[in-house]
C-alpha atoms as a PDB file:
ATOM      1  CA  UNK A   1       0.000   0.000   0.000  1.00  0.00           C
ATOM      2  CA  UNK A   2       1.211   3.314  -0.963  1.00  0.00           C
ATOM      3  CA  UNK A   3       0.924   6.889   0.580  1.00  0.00           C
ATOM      4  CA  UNK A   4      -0.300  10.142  -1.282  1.00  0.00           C
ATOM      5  CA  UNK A   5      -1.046  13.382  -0.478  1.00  0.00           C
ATOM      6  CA  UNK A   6      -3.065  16.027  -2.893  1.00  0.00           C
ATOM      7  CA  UNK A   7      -1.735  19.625  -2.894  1.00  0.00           C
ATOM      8  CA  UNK A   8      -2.676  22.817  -3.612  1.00  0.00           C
ATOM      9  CA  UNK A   9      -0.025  24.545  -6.051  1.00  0.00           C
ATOM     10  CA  UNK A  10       0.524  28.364  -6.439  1.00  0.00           C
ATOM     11  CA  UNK A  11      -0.348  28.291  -9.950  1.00  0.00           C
ATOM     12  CA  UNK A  12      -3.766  28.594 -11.893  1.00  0.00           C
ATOM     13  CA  UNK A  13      -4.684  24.861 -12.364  1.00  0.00           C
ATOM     14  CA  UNK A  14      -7.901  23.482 -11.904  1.00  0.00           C
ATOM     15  CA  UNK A  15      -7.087  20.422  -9.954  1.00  0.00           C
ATOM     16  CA  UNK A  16      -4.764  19.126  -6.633  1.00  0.00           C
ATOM     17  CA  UNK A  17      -2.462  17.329  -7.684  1.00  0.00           C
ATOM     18  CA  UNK A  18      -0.688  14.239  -5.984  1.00  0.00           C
ATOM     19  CA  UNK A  19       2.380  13.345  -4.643  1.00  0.00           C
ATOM     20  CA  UNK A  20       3.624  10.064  -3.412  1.00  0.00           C
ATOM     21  CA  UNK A  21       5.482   9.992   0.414  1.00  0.00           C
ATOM     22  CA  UNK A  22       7.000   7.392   2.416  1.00  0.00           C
ATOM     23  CA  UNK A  23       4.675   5.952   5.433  1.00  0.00           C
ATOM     24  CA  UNK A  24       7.091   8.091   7.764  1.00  0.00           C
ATOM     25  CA  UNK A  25       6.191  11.404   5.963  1.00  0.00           C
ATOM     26  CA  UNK A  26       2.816  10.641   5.906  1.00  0.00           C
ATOM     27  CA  UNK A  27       2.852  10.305   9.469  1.00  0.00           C
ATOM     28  CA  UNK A  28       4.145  13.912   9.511  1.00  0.00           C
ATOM     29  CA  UNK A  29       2.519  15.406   7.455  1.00  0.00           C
ATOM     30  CA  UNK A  30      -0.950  17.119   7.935  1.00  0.00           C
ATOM     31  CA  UNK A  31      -3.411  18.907   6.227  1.00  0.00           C
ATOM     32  CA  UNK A  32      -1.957  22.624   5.455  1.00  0.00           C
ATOM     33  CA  UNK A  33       1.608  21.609   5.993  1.00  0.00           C
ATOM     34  CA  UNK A  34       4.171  23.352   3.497  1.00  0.00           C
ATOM     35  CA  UNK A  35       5.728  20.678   1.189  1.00  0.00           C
ATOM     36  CA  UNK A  36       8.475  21.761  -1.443  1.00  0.00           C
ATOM     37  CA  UNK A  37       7.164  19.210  -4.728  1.00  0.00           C
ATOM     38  CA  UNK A  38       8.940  18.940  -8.764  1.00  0.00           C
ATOM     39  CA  UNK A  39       6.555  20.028 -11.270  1.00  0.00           C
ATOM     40  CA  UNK A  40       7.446  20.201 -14.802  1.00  0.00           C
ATOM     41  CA  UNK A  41      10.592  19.245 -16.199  1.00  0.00           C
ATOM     42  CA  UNK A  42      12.631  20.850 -13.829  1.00  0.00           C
ATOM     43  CA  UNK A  43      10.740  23.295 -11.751  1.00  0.00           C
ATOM     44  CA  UNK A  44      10.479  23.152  -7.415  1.00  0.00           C
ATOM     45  CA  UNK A  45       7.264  24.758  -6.039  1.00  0.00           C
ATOM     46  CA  UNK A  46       6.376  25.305  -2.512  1.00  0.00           C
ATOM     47  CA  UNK A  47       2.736  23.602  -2.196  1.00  0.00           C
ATOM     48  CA  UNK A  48      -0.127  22.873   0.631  1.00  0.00           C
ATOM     49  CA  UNK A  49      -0.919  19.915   1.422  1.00  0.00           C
ATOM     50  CA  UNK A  50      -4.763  19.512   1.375  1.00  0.00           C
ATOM     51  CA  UNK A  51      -5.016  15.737   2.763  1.00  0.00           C
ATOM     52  CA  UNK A  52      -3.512  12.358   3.097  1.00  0.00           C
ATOM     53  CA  UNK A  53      -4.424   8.870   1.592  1.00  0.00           C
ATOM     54  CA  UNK A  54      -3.845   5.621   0.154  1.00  0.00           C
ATOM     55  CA  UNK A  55      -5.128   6.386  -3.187  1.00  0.00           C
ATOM     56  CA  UNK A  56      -2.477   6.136  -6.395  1.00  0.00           C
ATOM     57  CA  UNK A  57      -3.756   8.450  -9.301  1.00  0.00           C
ATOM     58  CA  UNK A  58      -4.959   7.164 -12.268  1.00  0.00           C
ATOM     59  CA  UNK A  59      -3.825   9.348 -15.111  1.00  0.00           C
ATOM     60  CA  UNK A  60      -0.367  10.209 -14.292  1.00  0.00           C
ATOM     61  CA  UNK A  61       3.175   8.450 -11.793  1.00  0.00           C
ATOM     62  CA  UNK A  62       2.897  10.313  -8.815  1.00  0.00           C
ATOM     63  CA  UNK A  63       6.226  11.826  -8.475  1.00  0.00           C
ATOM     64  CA  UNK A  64       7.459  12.083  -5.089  1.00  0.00           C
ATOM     65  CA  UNK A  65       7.992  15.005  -2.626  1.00  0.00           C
ATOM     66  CA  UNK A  66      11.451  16.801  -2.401  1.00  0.00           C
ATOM     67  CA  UNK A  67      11.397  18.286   1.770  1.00  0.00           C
ATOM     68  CA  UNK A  68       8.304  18.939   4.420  1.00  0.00           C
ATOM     69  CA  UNK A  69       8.937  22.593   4.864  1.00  0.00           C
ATOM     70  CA  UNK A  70       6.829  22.842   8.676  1.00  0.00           C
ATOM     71  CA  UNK A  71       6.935  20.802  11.382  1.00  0.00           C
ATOM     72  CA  UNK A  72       3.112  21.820  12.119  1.00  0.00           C
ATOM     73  CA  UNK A  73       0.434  22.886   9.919  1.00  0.00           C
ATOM     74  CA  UNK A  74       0.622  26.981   8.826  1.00  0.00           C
ATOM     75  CA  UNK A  75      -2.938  26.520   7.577  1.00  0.00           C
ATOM     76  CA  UNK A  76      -5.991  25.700   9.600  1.00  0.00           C
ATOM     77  CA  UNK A  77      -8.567  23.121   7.806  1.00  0.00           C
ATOM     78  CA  UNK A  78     -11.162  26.027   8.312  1.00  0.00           C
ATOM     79  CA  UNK A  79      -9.012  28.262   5.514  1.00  0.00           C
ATOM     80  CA  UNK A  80      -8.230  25.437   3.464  1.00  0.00           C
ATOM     81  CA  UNK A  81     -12.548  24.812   3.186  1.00  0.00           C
ATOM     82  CA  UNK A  82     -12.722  28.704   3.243  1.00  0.00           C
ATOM     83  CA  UNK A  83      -9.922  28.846  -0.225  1.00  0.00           C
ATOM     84  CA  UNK A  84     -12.305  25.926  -1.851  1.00  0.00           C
ATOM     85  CA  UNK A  85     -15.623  27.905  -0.648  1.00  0.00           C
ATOM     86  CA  UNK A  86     -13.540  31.110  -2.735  1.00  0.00           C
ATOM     87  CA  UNK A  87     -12.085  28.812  -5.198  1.00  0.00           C
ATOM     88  CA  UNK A  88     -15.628  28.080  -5.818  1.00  0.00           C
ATOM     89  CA  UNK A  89     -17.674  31.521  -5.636  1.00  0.00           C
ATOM     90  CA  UNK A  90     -15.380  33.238  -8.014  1.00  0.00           C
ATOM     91  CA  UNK A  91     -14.938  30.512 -10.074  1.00  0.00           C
ATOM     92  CA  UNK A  92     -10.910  30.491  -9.800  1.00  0.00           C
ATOM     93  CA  UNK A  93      -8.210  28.187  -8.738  1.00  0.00           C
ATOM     94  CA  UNK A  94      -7.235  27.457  -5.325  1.00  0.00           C
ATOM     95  CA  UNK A  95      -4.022  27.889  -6.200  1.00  0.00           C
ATOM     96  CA  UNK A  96      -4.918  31.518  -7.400  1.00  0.00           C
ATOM     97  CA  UNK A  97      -6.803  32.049  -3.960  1.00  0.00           C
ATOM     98  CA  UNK A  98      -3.383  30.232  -2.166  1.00  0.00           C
ATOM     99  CA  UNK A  99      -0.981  32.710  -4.157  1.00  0.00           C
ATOM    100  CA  UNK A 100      -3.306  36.024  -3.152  1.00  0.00           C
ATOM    101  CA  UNK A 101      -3.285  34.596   0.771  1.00  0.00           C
ATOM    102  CA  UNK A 102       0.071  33.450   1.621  1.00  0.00           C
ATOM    103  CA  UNK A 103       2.885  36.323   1.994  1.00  0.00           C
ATOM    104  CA  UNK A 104       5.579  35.561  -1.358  1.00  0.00           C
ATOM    105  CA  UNK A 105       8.242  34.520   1.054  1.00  0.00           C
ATOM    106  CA  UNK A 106       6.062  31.345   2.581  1.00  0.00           C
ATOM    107  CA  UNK A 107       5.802  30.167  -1.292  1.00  0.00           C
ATOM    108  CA  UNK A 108       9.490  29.569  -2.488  1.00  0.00           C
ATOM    109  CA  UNK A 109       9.954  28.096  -5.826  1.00  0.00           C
ATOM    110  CA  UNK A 110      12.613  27.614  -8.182  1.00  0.00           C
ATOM    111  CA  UNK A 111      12.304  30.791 -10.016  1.00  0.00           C
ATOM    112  CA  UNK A 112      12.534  32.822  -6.648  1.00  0.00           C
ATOM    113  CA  UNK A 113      15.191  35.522  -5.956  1.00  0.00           C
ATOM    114  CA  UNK A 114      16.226  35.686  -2.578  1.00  0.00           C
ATOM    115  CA  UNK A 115      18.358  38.860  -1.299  1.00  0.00           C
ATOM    116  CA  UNK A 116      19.690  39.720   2.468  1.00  0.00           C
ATOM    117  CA  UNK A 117      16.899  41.658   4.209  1.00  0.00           C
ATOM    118  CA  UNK A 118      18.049  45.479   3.936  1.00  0.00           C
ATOM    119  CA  UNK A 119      17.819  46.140   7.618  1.00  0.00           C
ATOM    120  CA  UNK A 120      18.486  42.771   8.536  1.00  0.00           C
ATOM    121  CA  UNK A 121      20.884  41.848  11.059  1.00  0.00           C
ATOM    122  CA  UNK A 122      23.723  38.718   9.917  1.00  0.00           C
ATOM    123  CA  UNK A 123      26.323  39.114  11.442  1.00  0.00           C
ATOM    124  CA  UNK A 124      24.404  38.647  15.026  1.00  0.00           C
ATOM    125  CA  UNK A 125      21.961  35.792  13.897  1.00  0.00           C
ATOM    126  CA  UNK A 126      23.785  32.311  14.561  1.00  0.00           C
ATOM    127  CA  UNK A 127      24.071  30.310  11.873  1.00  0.00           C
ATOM    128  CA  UNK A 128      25.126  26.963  10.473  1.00  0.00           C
ATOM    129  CA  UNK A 129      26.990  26.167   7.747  1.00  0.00           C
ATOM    130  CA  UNK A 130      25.048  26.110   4.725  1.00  0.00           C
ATOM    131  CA  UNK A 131      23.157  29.070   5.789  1.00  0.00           C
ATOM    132  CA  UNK A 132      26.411  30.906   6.227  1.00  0.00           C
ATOM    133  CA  UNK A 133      27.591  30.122   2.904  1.00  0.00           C
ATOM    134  CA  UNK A 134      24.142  31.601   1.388  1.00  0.00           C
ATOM    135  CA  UNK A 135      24.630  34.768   3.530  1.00  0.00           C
ATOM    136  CA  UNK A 136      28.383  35.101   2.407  1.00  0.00           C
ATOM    137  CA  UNK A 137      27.413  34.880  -1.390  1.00  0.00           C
ATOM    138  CA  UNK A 138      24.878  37.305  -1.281  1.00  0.00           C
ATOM    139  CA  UNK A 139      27.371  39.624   0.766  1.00  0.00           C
ATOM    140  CA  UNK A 140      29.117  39.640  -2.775  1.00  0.00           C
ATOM    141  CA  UNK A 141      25.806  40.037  -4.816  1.00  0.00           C
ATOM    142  CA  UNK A 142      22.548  41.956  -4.908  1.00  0.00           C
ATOM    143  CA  UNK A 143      20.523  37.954  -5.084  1.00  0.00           C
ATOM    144  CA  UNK A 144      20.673  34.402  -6.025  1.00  0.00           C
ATOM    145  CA  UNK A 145      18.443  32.307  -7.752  1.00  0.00           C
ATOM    146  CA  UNK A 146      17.045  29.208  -6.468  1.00  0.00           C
ATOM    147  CA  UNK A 147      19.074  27.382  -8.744  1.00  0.00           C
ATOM    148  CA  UNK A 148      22.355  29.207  -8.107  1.00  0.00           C
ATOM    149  CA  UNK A 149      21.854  27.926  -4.229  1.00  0.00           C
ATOM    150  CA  UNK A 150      21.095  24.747  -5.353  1.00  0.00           C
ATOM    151  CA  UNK A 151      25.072  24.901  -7.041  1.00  0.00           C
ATOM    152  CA  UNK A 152      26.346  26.443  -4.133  1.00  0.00           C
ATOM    153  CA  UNK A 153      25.438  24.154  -1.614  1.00  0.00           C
ATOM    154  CA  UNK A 154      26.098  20.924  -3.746  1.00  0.00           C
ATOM    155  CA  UNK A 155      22.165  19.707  -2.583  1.00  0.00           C
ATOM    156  CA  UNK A 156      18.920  19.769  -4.095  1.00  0.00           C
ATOM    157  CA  UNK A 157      16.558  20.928  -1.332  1.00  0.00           C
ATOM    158  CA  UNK A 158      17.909  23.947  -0.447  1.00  0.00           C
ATOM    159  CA  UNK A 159      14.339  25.447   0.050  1.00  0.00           C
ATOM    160  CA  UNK A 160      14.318  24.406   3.915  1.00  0.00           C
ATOM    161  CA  UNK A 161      17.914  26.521   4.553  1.00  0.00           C
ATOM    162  CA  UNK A 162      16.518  29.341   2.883  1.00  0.00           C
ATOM    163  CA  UNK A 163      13.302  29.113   4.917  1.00  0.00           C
ATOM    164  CA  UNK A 164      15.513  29.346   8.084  1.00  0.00           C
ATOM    165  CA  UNK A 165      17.244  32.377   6.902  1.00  0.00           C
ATOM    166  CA  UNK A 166      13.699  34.226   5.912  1.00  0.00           C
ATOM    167  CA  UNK A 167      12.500  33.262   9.689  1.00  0.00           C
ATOM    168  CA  UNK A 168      15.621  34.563  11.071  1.00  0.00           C
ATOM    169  CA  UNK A 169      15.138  38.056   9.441  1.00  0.00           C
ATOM    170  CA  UNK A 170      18.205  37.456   7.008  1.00  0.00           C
ATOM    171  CA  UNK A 171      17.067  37.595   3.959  1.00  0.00           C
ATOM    172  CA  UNK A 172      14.172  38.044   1.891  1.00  0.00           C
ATOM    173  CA  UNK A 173      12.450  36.849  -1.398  1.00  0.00           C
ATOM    174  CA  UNK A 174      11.311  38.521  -4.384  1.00  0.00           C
ATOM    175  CA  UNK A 175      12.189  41.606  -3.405  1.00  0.00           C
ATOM    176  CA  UNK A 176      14.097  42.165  -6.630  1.00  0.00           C
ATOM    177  CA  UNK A 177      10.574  42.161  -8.436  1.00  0.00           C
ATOM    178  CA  UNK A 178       9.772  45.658  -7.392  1.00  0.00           C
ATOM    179  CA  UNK A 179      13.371  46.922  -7.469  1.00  0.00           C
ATOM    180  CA  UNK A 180      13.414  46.078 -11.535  1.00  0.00           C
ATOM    181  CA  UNK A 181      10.119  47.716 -11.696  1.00  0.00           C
ATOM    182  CA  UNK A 182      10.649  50.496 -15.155  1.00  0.00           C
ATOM    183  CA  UNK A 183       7.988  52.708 -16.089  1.00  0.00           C
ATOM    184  CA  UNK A 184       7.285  52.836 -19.456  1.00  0.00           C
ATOM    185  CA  UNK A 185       9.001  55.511 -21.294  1.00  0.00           C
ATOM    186  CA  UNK A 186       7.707  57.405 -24.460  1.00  0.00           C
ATOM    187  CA  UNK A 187       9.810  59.536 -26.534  1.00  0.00           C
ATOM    188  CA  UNK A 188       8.467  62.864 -28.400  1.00  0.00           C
ATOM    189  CA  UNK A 189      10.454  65.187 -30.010  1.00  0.00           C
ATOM    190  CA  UNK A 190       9.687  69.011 -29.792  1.00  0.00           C
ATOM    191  CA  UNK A 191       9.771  71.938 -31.966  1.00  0.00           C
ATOM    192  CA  UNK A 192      12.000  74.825 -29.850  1.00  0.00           C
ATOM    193  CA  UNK A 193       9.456  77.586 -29.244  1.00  0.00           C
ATOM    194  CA  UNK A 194      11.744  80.463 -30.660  1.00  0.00           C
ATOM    195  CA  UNK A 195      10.844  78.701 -34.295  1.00  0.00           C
ATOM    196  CA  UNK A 196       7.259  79.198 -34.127  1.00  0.00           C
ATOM    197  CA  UNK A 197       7.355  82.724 -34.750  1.00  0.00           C
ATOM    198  CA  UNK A 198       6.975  83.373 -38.498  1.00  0.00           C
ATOM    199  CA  UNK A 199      10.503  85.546 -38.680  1.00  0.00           C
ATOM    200  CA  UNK A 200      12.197  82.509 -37.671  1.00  0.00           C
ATOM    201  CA  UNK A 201      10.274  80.071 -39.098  1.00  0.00           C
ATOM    202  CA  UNK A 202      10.684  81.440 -42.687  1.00  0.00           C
ATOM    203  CA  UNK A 203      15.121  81.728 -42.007  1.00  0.00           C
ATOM    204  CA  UNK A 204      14.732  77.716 -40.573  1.00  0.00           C
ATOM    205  CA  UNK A 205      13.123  77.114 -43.802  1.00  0.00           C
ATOM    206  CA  UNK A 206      15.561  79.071 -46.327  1.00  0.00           C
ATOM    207  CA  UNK A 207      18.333  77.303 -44.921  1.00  0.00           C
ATOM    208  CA  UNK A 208      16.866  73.900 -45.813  1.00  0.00           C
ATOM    209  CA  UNK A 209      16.107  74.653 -48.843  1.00  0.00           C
ATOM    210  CA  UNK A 210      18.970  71.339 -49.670  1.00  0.00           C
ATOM    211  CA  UNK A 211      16.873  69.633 -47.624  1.00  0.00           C
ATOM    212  CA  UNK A 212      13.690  68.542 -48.436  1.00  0.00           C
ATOM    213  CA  UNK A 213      13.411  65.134 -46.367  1.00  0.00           C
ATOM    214  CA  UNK A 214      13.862  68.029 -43.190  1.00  0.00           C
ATOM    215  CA  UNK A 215      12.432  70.372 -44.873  1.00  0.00           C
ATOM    216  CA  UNK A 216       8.925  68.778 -44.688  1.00  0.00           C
ATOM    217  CA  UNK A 217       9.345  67.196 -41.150  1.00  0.00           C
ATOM    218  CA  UNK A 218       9.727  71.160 -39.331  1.00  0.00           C
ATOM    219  CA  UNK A 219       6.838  71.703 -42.241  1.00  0.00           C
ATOM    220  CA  UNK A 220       5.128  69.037 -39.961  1.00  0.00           C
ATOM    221  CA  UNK A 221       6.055  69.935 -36.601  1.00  0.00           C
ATOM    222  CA  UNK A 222       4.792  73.501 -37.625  1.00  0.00           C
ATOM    223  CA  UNK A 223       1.489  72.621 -38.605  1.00  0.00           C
ATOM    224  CA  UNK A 224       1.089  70.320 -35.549  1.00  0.00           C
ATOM    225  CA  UNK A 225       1.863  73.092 -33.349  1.00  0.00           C
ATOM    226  CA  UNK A 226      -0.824  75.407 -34.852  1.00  0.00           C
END
């Protein structure tokens, strides 16, 4: 007999999806636990688990989990039926209503940036070793990737260090979003006011009299300013 449990993943998909676990895990594990599960090709998402069971799906190999992120449950089975009850009202995903509830640092994935908390305080949090070596990096640049941990630390679940390091206060994820935030920029170009008096106008125009490509752009410009 196998263990599963169904998730709820960040992402707009109509379904839970499941995940096979050892009989210790599932032991663990309870409903609104934080698990860190592959999905795609090569992608790590942090998911909710939204029960346990004995029941293998049909359609697809359940792949198995990569780390429990909690030791107890973040989410109380009231919110999880309260995210269906939304899930259901507004006719969206739960993993839509998951990704609007949950702060961005609780849902590391493998796309995630994580950077040392501005005002955070390193050099006084204690630390062990792997944790230290993600501080240290990022002491040399502005943020990692997921995947750049994931080379640094020689290990594939890395998502549990980093965890410790957002609880301590160290660092923080996503941030970089809003700091490569560029408003969109629209150039115009401007006739100088001093050649919309007729004087002026008329001397612009003599001397491009070799000129006819400019010639009819100022001719342009001129009638656009009228």
């Amino acid at each position: 007999m196998g263990f599963y449990i169904n998730v709820i993943l960040p992402l707009p998909l109509e379904m839970q999806f499941t995940y096979e676990v050892s009989q210790a895990e599932s032991e663990i594990l309870t409903p609104g636990m934080r698990v860190a599960v592959p999905f795609g090709k090569s992608k790590i998402y942090t998911a909710i688990v939204a029960s346990i069971h004995t029941t293998a799906p049909e359609k697809y190999e359940a792949k198995e989990i990569e780390q429990i992120l909690d030791d107890t449950a973040i989410i109380t089975e009231n919110q999880l039926k309260f995210w269906k009850w939304i899930s259901s009202y507004y006719m969206c995903a739960e993993g839509e209503v998951l990704k609007a509830a949950l702060p961005g640092g609780f849902l590391l994935e493998s796309e995630s940036l994580i950077q040392l908390l501005p005002s955070g305080n390193g050099e006084e949090v204690e630390m062990d070793d792997q944790e230290y070596l993600i501080y240290e990096a990022l002491q040399r640049q502005s943020s990692l990737k997921i995947q750049e941990i994931i080379q640094l630390l020689d290990k594939k679940t890395v998502l549990p260090v980093i965890n410790r390091l957002v609880s301590k206060g160290v660092v923080i994820v996503n941030q970089e979003i809003f700091e490569q935030y560029k408003p969109k920029l629209i150039r115009y170009v401007k006739l100088n006011e001093k050649f919309l008096e007729e004087k002026e106008m008329h001397l612009l125009l003599d001397g491009l009299t070799k000129a006819p490509k400019q010639k009819a752009v100022i001719l342009t410009f001129f009638s656009a300013s009228g």
